[in-house]
C-alpha atoms as a PDB file:
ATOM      1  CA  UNK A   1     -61.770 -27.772  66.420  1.00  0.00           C
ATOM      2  CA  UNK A   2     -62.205 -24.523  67.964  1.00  0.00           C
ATOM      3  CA  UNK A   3     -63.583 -20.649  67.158  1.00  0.00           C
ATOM      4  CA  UNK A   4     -59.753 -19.687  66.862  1.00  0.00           C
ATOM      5  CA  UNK A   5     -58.954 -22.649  64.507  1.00  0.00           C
ATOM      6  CA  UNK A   6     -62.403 -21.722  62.497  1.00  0.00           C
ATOM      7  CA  UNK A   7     -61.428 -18.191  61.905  1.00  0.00           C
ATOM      8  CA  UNK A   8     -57.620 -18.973  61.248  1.00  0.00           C
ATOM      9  CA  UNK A   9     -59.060 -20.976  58.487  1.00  0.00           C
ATOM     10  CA  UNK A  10     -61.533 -18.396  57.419  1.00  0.00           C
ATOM     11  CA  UNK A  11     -59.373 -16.034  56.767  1.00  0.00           C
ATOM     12  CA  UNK A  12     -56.340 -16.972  54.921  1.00  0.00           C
ATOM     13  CA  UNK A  13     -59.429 -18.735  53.045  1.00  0.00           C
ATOM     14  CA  UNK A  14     -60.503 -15.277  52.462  1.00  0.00           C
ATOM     15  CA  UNK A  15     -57.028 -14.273  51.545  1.00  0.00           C
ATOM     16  CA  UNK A  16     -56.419 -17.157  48.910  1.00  0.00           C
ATOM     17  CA  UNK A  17     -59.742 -16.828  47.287  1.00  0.00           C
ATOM     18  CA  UNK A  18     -59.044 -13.507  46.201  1.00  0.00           C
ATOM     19  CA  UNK A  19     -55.490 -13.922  45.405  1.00  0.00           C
ATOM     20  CA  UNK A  20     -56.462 -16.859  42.933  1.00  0.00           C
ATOM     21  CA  UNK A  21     -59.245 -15.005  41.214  1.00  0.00           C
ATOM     22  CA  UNK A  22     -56.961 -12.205  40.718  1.00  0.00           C
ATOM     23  CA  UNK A  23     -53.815 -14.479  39.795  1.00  0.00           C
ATOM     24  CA  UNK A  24     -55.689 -16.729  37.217  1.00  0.00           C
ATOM     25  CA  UNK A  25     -57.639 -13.589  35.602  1.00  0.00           C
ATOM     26  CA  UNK A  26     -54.120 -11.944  34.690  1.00  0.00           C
ATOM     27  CA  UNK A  27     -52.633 -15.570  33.794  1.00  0.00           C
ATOM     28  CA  UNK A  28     -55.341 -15.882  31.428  1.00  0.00           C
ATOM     29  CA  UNK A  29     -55.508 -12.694  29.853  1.00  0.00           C
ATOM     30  CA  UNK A  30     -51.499 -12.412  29.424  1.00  0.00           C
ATOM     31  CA  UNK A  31     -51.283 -16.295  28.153  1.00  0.00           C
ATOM     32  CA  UNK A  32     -54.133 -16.430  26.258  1.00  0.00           C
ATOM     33  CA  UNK A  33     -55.108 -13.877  23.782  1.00  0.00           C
ATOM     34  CA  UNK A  34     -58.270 -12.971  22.920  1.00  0.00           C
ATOM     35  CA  UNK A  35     -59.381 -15.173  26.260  1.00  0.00           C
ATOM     36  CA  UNK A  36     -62.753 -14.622  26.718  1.00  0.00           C
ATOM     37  CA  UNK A  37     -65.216 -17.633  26.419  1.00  0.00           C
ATOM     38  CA  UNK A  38     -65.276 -21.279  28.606  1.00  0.00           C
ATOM     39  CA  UNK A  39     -63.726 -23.354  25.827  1.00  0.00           C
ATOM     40  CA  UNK A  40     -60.237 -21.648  25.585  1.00  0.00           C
ATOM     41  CA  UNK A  41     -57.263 -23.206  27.336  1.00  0.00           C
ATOM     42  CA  UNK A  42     -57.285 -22.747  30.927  1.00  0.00           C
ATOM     43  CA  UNK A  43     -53.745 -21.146  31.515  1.00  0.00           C
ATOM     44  CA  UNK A  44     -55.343 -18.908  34.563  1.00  0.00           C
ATOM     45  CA  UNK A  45     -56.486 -22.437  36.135  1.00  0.00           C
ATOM     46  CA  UNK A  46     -52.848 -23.857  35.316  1.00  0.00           C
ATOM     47  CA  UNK A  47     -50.938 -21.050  36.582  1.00  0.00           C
ATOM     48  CA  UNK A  48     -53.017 -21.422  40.119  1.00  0.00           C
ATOM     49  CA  UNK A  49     -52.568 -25.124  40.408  1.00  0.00           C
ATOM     50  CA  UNK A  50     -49.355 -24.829  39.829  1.00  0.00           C
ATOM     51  CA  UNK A  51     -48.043 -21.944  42.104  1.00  0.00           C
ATOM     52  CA  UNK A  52     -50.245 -23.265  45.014  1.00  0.00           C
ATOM     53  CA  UNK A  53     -48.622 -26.827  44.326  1.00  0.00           C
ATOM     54  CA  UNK A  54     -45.319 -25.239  44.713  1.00  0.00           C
ATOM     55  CA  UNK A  55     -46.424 -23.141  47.411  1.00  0.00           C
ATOM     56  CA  UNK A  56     -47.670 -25.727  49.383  1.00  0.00           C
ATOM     57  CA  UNK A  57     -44.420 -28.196  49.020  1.00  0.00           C
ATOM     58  CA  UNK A  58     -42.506 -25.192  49.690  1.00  0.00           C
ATOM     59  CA  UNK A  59     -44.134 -25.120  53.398  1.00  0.00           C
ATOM     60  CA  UNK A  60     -44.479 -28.830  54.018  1.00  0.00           C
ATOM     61  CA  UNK A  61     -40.634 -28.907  53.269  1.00  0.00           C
ATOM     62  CA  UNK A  62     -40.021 -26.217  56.208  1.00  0.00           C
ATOM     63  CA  UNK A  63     -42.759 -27.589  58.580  1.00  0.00           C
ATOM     64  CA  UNK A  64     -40.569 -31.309  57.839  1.00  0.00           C
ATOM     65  CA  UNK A  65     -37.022 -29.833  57.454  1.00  0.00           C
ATOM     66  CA  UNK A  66     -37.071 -27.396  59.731  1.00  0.00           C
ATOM     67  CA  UNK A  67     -40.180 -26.938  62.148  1.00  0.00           C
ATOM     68  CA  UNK A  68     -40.703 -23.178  60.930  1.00  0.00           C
ATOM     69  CA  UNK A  69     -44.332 -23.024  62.446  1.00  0.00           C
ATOM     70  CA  UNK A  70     -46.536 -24.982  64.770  1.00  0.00           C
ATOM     71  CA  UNK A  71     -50.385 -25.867  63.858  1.00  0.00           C
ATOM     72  CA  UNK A  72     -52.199 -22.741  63.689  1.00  0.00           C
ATOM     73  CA  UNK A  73     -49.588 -21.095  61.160  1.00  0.00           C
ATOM     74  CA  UNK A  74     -50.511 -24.359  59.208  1.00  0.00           C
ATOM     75  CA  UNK A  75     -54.334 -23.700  59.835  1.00  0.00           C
ATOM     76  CA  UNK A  76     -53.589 -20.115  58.080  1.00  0.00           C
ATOM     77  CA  UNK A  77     -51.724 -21.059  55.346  1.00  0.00           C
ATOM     78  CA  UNK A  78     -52.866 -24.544  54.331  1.00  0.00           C
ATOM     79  CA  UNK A  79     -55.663 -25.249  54.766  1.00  0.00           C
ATOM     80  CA  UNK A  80     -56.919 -21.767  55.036  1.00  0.00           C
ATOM     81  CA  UNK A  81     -54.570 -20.014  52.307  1.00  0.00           C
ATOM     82  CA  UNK A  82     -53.987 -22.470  50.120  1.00  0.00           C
ATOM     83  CA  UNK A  83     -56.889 -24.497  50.414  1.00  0.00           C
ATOM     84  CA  UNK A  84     -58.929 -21.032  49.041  1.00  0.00           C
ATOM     85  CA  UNK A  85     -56.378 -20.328  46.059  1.00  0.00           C
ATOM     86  CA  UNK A  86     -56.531 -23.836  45.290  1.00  0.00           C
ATOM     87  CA  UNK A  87     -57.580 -27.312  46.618  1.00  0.00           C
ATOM     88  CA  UNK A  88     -54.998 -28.744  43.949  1.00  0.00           C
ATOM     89  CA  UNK A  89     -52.316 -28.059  45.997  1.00  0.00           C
ATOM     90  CA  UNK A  90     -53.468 -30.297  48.649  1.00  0.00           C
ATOM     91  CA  UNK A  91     -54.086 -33.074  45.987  1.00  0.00           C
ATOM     92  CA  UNK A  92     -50.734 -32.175  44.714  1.00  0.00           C
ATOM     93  CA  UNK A  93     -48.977 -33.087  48.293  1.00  0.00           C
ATOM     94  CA  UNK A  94     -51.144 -35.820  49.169  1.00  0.00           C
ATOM     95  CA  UNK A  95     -49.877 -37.295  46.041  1.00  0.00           C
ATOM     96  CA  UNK A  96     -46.530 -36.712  46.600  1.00  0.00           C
ATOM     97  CA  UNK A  97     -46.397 -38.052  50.512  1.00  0.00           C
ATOM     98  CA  UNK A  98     -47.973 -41.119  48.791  1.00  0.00           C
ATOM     99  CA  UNK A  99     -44.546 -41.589  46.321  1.00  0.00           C
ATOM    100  CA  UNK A 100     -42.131 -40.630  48.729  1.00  0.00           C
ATOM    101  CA  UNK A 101     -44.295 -43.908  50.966  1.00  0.00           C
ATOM    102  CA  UNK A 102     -43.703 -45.694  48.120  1.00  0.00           C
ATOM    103  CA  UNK A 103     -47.456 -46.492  47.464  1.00  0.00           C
ATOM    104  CA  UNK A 104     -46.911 -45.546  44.173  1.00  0.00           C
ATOM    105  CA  UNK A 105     -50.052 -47.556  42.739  1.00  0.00           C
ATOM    106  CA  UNK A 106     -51.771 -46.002  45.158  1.00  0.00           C
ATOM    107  CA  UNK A 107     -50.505 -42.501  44.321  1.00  0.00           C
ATOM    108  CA  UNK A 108     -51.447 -43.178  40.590  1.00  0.00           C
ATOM    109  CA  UNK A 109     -54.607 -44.714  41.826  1.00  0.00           C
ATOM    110  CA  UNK A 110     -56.159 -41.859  43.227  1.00  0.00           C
ATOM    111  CA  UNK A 111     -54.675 -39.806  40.365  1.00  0.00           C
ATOM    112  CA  UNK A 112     -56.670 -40.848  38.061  1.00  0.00           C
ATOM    113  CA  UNK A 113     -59.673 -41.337  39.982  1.00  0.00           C
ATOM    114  CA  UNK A 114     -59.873 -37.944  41.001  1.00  0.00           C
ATOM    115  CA  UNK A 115     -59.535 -36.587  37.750  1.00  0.00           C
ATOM    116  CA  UNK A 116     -61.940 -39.220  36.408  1.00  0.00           C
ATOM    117  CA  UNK A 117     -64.613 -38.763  38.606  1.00  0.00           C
ATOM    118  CA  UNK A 118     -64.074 -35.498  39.144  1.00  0.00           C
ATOM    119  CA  UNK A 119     -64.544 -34.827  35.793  1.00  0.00           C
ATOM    120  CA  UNK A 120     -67.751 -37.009  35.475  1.00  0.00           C
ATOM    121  CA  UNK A 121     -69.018 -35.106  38.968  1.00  0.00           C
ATOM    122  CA  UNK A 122     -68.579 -31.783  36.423  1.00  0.00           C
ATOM    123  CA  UNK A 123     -70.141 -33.108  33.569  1.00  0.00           C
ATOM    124  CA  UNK A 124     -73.319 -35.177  35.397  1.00  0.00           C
ATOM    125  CA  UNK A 125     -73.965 -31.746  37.473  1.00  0.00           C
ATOM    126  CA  UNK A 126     -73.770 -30.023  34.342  1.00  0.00           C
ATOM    127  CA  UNK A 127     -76.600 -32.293  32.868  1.00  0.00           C
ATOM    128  CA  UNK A 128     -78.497 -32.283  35.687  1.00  0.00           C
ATOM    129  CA  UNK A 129     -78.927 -28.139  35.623  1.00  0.00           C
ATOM    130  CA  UNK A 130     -79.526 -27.931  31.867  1.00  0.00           C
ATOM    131  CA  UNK A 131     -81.494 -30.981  31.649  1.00  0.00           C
ATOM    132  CA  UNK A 132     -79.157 -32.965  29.214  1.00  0.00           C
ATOM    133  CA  UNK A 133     -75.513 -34.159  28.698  1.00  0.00           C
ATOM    134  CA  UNK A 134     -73.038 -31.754  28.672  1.00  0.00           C
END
């Protein structure tokens, strides 16, 4: 790990960031109407997951296919990139290189424990900063 590797990372992290706030705001508010509190549907989210998911096959398949770009165009746009429009694309891909291993156990394994814990992480930080259960 070097400066150069930091800032490649940095700023397509930058990039994405924006991009998904911007991307998920007009998701929600054209799939959605009358979006405006926490409890309605998270289409915005959805959309993000889902582009970055495709997004993020879409360059594994050329790194694997085709060797389109070496290690610090992957800094840029995966882990910098996508990794700041959304982390779900990287749990999207990790899940897939585990089915195409054929640890598919494993692949449904961490599945649902991410989305298990990571929705009990949500919900005990939640209690913890209003001082009971969500």
């Amino acid at each position: 790990m070097n400066v150069r590797d930091l800032l490649l990372v940095a700023g397509g992290g930058a990039a994405g960031s924006v991009l998904r706030y911007l991307v998920s705001g007009v998701a929600q508010r054209m799939l959605v109407p009358g979006a405006g509190t926490l409890a309605t549907f998270p289409a915005g989210t959805l959309v993000v997951n889902v582009t970055g998911s495709l997004l993020i096959g879409l360059l594994a398949g050329l790194a694997e296919s085709r060797a389109v770009f070496g290690p610090e165009v992957r800094l840029l746009l995966v882990t910098g990139f996508l990794g700041g429009y959304t982390t779900f694309s990287a749990f999207s891909l990790e899940t897939l290189l585990l089915l195409r291993a054929g640890q598919t156990a494993t692949a449904f394994a961490a599945v649902g424990l991410q989305v298990l814990l990571g929705v009990a992480a949500a919900w005990a930080g939640f209690a913890l900063a209003v001082g009971r259960p969500a």
